[in-house]
N, C-alpha and C. Protein backbone atom coordinates (compact mmCIF):
# COMPACT_ATOMS: atom_id res chain seq x y z
N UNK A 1 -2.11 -13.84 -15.23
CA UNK A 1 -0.86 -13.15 -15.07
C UNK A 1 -0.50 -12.98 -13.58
N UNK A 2 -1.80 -12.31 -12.53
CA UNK A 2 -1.28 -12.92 -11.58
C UNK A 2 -2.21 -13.54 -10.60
N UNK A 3 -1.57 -13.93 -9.33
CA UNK A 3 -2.84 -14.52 -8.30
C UNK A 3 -2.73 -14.13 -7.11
N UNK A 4 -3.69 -13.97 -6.25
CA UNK A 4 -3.68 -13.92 -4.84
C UNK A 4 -3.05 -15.02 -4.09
N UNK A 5 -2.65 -14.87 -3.00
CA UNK A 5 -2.26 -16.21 -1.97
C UNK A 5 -1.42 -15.84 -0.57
N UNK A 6 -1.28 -16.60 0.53
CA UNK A 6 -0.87 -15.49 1.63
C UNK A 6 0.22 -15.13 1.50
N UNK A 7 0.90 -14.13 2.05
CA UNK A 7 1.93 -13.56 2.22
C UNK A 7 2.64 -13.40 3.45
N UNK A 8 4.21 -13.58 3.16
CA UNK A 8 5.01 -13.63 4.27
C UNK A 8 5.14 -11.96 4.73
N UNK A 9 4.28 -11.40 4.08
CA UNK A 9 4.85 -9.47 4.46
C UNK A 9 3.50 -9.65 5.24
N UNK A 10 2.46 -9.66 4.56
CA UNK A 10 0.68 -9.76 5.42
C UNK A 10 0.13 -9.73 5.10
N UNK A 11 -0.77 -10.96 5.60
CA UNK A 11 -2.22 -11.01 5.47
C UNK A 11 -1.87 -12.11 3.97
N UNK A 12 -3.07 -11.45 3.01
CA UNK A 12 -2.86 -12.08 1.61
C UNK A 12 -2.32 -11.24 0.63
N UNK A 13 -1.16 -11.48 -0.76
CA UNK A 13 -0.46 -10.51 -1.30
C UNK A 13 -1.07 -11.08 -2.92
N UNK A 14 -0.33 -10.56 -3.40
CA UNK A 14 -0.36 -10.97 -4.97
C UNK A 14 0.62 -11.35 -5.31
N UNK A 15 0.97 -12.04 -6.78
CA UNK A 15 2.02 -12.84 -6.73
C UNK A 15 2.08 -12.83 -8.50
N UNK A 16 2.90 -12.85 -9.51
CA UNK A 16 3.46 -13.17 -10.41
C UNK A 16 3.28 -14.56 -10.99
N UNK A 17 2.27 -14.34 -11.58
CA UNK A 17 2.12 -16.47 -12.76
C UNK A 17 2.86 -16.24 -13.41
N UNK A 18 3.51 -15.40 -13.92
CA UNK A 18 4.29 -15.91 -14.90
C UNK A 18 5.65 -14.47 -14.70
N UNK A 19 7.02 -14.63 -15.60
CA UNK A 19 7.79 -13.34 -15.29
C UNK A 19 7.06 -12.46 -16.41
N UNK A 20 7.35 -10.91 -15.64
CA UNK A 20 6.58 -10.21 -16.20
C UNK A 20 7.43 -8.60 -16.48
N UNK A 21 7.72 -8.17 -17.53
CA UNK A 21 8.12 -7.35 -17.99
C UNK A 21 8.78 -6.11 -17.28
N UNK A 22 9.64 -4.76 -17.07
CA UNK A 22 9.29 -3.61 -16.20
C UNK A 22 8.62 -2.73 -17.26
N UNK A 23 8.00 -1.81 -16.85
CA UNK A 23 6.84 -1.08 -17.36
C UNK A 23 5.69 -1.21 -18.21
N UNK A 24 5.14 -2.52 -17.79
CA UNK A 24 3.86 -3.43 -17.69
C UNK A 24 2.85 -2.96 -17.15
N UNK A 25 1.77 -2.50 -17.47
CA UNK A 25 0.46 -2.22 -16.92
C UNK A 25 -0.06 -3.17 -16.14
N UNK A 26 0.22 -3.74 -15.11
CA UNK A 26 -0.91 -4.60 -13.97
C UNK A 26 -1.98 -5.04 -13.95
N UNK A 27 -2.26 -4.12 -14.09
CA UNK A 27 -3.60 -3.82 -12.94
C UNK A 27 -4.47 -2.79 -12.84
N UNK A 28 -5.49 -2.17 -13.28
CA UNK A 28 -5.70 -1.08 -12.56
C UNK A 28 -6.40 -1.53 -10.49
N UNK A 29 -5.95 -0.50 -10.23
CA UNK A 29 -6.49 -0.66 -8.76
C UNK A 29 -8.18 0.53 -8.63
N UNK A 30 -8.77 -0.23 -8.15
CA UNK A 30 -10.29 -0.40 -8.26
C UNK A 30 -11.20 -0.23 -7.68
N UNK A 31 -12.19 0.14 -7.01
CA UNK A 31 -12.76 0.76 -5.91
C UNK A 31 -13.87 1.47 -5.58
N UNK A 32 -14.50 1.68 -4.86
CA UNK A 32 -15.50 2.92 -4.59
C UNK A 32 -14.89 4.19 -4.48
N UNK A 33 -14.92 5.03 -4.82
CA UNK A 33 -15.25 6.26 -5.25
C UNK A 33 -15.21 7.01 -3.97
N UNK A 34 -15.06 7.30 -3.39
CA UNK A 34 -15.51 8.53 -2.06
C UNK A 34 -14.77 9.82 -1.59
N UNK A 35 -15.57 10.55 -1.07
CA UNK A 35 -15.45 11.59 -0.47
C UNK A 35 -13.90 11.97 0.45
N UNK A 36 -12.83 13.00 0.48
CA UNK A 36 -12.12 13.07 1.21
C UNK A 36 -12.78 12.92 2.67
N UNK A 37 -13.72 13.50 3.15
CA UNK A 37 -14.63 13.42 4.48
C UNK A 37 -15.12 11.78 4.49
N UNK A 38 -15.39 11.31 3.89
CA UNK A 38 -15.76 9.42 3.85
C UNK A 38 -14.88 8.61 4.11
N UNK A 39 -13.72 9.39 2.91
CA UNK A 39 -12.22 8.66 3.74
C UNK A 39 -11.74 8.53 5.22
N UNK A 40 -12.10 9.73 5.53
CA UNK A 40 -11.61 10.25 6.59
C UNK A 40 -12.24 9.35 7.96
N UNK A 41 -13.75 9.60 7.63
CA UNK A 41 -14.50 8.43 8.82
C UNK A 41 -14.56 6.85 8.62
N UNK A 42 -14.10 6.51 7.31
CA UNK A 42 -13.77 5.16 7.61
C UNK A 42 -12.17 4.70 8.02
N UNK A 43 -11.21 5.92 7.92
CA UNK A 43 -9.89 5.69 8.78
C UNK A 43 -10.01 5.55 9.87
N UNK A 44 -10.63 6.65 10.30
CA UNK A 44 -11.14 6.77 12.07
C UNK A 44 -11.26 5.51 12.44
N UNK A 45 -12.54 4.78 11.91
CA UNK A 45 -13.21 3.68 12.48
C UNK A 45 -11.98 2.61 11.88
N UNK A 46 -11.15 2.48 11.31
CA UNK A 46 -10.36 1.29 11.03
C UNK A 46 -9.43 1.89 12.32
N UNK A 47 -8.46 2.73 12.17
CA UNK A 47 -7.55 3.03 13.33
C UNK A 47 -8.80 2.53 14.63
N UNK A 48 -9.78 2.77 14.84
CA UNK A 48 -10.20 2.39 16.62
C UNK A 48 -10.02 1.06 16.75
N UNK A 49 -10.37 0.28 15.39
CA UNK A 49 -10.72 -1.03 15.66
C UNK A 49 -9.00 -1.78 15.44
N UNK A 50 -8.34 -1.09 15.01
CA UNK A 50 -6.74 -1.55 15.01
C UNK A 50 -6.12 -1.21 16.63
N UNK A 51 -6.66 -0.30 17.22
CA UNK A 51 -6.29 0.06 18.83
C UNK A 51 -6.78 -0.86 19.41
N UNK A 52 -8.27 -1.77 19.02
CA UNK A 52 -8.46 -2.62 20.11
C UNK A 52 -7.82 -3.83 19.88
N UNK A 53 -6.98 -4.19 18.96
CA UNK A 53 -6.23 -5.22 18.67
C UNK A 53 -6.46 -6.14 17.46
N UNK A 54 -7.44 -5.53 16.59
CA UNK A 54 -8.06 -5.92 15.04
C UNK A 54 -6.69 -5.75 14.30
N UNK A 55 -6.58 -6.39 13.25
CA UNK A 55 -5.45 -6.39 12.76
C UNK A 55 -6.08 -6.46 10.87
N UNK A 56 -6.72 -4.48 10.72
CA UNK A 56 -7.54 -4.32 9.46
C UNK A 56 -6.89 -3.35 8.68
N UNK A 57 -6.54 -4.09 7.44
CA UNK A 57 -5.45 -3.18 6.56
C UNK A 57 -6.41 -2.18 6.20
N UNK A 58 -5.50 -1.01 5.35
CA UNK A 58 -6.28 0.06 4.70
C UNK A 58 -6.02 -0.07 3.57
N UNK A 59 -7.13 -0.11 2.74
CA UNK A 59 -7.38 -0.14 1.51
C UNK A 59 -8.25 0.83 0.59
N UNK A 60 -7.79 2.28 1.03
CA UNK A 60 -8.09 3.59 0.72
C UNK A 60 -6.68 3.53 -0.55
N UNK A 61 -6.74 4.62 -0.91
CA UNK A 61 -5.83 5.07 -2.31
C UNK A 61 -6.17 6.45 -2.38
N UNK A 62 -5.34 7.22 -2.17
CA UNK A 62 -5.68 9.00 -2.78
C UNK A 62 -5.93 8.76 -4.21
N UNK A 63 -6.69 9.68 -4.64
CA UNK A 63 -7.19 9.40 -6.20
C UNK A 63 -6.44 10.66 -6.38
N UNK A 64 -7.34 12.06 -5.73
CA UNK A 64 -6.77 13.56 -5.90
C UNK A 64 -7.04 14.41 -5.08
N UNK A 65 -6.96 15.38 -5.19
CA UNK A 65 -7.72 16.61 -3.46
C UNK A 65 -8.99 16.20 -3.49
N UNK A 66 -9.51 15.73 -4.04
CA UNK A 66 -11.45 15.50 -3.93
C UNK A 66 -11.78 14.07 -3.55
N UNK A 67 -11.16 13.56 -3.54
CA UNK A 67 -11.70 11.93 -3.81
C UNK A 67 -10.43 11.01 -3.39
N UNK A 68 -10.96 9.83 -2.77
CA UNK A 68 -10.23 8.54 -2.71
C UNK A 68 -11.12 7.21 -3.25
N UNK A 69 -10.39 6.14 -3.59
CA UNK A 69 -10.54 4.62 -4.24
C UNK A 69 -11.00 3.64 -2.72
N UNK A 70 -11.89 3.45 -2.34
CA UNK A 70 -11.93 2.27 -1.60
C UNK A 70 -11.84 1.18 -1.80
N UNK A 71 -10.42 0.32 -1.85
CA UNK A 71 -10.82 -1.03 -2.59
C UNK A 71 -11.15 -2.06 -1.87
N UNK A 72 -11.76 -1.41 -1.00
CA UNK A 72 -12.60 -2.99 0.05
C UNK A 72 -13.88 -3.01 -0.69
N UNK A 73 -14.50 -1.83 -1.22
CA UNK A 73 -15.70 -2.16 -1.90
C UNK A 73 -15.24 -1.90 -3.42
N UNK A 74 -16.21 -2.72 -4.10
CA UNK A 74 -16.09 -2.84 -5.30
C UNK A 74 -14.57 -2.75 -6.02
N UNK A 75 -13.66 -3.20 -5.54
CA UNK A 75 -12.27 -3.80 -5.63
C UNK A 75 -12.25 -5.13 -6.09
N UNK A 76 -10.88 -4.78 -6.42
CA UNK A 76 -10.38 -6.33 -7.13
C UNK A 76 -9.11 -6.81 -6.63
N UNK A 77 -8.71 -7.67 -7.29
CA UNK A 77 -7.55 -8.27 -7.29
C UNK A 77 -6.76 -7.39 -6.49
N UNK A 78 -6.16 -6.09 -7.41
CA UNK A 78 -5.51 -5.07 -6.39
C UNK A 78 -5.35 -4.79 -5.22
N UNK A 79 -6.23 -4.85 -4.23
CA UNK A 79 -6.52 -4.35 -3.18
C UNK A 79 -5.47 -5.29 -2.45
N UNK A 80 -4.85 -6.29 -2.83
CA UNK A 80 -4.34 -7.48 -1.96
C UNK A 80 -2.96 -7.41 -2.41
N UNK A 81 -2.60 -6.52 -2.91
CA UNK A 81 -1.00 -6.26 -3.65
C UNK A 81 -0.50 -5.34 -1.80
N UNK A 82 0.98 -5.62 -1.49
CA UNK A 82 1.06 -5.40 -0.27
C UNK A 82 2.36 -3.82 -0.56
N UNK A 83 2.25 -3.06 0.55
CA UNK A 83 3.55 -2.50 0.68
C UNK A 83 5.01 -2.97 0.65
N UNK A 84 5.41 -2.33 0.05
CA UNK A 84 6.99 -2.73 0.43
C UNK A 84 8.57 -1.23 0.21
N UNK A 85 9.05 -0.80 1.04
CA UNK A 85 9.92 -0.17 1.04
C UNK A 85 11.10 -0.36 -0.21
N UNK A 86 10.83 -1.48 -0.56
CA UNK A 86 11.69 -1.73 -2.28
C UNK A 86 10.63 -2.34 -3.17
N UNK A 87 10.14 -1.70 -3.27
CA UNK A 87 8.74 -1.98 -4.36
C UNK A 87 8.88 -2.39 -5.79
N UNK A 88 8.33 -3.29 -6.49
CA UNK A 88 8.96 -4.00 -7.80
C UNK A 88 7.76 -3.39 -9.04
N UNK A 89 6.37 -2.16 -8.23
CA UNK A 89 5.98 -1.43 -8.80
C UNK A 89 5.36 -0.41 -8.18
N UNK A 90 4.92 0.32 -9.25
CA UNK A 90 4.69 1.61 -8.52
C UNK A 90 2.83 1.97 -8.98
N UNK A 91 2.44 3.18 -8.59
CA UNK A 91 1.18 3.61 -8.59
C UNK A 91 0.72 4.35 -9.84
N UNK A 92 0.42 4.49 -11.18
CA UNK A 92 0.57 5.55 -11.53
C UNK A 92 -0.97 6.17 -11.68
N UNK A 93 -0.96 7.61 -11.69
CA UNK A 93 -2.42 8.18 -11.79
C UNK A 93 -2.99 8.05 -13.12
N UNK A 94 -3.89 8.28 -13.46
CA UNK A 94 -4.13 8.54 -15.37
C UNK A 94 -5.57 9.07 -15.06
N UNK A 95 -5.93 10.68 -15.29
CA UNK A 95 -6.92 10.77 -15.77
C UNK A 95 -8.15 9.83 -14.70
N UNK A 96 -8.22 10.05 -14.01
CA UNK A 96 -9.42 9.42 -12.74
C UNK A 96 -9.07 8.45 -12.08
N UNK A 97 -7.82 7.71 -13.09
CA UNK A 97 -7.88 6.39 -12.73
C UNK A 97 -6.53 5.61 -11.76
N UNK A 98 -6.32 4.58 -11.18
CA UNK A 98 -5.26 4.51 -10.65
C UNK A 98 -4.63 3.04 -11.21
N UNK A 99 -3.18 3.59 -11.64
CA UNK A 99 -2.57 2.15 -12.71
C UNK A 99 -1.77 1.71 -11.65
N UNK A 100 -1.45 0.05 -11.38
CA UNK A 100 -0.36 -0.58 -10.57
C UNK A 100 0.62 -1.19 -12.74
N UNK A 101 1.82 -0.50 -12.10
CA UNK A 101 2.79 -0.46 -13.45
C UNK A 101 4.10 -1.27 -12.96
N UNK A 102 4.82 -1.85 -13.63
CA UNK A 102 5.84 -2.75 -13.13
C UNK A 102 7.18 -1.87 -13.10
N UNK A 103 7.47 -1.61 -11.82
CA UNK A 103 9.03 -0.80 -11.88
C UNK A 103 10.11 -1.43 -13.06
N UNK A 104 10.30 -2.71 -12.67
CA UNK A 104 11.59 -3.32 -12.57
C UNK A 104 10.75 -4.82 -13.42
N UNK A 105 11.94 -5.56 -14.23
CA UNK A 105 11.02 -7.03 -13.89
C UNK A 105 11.02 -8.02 -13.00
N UNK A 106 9.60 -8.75 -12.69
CA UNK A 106 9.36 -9.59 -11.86
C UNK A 106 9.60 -10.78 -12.46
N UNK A 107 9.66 -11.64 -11.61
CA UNK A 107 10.37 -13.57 -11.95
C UNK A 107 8.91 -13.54 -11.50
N UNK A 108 8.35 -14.74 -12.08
CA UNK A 108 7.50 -15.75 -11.88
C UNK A 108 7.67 -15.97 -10.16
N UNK A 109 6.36 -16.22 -9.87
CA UNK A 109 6.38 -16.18 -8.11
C UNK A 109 6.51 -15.30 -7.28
N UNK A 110 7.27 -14.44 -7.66
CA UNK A 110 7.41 -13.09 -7.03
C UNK A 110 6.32 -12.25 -6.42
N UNK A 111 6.74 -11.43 -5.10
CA UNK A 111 5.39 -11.04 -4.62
C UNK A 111 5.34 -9.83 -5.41
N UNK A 112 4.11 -9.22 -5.69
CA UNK A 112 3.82 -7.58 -6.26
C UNK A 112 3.99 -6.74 -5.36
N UNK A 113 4.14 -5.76 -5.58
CA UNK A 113 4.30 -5.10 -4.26
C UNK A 113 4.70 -3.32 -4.60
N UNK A 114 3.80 -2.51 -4.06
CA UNK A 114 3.96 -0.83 -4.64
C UNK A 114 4.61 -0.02 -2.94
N UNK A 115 4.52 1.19 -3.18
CA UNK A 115 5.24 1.81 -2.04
C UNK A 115 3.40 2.50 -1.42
N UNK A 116 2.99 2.58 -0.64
CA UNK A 116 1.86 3.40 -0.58
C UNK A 116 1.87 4.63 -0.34
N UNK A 117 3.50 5.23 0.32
CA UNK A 117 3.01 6.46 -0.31
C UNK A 117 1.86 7.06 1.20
N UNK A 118 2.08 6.63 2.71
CA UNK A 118 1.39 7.01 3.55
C UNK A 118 1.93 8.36 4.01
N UNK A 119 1.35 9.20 4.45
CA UNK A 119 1.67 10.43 5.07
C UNK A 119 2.37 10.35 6.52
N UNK A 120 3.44 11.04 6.73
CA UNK A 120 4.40 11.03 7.71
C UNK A 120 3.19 10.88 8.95
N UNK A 121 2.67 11.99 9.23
CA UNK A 121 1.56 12.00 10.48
C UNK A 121 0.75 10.37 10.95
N UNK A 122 0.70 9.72 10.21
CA UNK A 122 -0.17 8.49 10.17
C UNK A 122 1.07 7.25 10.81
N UNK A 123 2.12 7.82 10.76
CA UNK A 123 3.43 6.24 10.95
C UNK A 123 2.91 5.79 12.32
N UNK A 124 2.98 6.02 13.10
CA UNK A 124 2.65 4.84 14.42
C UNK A 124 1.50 4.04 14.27
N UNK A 125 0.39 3.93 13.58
CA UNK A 125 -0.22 3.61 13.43
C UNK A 125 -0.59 2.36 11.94
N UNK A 126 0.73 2.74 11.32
CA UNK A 126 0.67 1.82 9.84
C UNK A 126 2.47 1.01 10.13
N UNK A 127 2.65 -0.05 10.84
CA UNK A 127 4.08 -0.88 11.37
C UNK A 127 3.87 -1.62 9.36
N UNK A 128 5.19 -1.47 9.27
CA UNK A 128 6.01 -2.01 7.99
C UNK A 128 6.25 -3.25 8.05
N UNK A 129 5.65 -4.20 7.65
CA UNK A 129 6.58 -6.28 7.68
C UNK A 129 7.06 -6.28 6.86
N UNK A 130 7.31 -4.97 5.76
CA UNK A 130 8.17 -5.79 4.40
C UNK A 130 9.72 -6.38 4.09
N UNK A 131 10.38 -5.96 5.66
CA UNK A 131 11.47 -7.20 5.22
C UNK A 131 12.99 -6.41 4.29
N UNK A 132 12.40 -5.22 3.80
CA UNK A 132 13.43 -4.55 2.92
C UNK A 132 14.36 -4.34 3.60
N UNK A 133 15.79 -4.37 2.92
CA UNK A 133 16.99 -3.88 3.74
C UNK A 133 16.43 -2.19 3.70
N UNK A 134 16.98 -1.76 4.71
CA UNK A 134 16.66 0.07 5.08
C UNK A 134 15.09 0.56 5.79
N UNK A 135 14.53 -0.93 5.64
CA UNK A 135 12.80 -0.75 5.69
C UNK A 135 13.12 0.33 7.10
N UNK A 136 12.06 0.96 7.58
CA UNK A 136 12.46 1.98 9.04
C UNK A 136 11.34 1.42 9.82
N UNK A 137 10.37 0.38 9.84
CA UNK A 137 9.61 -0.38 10.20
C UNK A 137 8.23 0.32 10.00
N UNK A 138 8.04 1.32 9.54
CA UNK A 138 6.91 1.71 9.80
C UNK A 138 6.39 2.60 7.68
N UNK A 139 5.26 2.03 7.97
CA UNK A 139 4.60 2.66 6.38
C UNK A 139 4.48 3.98 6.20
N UNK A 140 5.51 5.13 5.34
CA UNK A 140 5.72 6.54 5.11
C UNK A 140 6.24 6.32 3.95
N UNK A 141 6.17 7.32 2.97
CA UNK A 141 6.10 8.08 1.78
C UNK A 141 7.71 8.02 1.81
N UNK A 142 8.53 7.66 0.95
CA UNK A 142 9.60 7.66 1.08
C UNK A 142 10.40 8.91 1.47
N UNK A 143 9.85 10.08 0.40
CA UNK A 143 10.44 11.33 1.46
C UNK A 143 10.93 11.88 2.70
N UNK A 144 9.90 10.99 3.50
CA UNK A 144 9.36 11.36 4.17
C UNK A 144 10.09 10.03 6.05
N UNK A 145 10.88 9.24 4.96
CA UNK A 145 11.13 8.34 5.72
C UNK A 145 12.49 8.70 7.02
N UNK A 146 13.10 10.21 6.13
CA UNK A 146 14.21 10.77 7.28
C UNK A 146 13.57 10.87 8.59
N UNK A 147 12.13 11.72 8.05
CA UNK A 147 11.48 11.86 9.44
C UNK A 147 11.26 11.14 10.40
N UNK A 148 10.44 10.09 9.88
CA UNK A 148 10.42 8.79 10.82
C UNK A 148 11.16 8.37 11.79
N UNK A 149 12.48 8.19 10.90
CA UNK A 149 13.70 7.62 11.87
C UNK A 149 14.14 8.44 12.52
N UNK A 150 14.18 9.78 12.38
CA UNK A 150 14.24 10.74 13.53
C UNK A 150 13.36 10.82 14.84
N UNK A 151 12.13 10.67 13.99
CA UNK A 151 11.05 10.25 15.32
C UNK A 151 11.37 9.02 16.33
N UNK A 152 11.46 8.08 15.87
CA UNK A 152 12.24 6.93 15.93
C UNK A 152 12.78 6.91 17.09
N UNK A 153 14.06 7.71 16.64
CA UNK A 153 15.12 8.19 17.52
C UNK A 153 14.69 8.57 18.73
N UNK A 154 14.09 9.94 18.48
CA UNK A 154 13.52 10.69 20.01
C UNK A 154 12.86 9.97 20.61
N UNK A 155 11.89 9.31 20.40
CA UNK A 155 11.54 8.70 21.03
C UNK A 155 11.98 7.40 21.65
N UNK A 156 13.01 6.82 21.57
CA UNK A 156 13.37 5.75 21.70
C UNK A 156 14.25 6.55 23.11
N UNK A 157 14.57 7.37 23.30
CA UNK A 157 15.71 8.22 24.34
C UNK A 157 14.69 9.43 25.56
């Protein structure tokens, strides 16, 4: 149903074998298990190594206040589904677990693609390639995206 292969947004994405329904179960997205504090020191160490010019996605997932999904370990397929500011699915929680669900339907070929849903505080550090009309270039929680471009702003003056 679907496959990995590179992507014009980054890195490697996922992609649609065949067209696929809206409100289609995916995927679940898949992972190690860890600690909010585990999360926390393997961000650290990805942000240092993204300052020295590493170019290493995050593949954390909030699960709930206790816990996050690492899908660099013991991950699947999922982990390679990319951001996008017009996302063709979304995240849903269930009971421990984390579902990738089809917003809208996808055509055959099509990239997959969810919103992640990053915390305003984190934007300089997570730049947006997805290409969306309105994208604000940078990865934030849609709420959350006025802020940005306000930041944006000030700082740009």
């Amino acid at each position: 149903m679907i496959r990995r292969a590179r992507s014009d947004i980054h890195g490697h994405g996922v992609y649609a074998r065949v067209a696929i329904p809206a409100g289609y179960v995916l995927i679940e997205y898949r992972g190690e298990r860890i600690t909010k504090a585990e999360s926390a020191r393997r961000e650290a160490r990805r942000l240092d190594l993204v300052r020295r010019g590493r170019d290493i996605s995050t593949m954390s997932f909030r699960l709930n206040q206790r816990y996050d999904i690492d899908g660099r370990r013991h991950g699947n397929l999922s982990r390679y589904i990319n951001h996008s500011c017009a996302p063709n699915c979304r995240a849903d929680k269930r009971r421990g677990r984390i579902w990738i669900v089809t917003a809208r339907d996808i055509a055959e070929g099509e990239e997959i693609s969810f919103d992640y849903g990053f915390r305003f505080r984190h934007w300089a550090s997570n730049p947006c390639r997805c290409g969306a009309p309105g994208c604000p270039g940078f990865i934030v929680e849609a709420s959350q995206r006025w802020r940005l471009r306000q930041a944006i702003r000030t700082r740009a003056t």
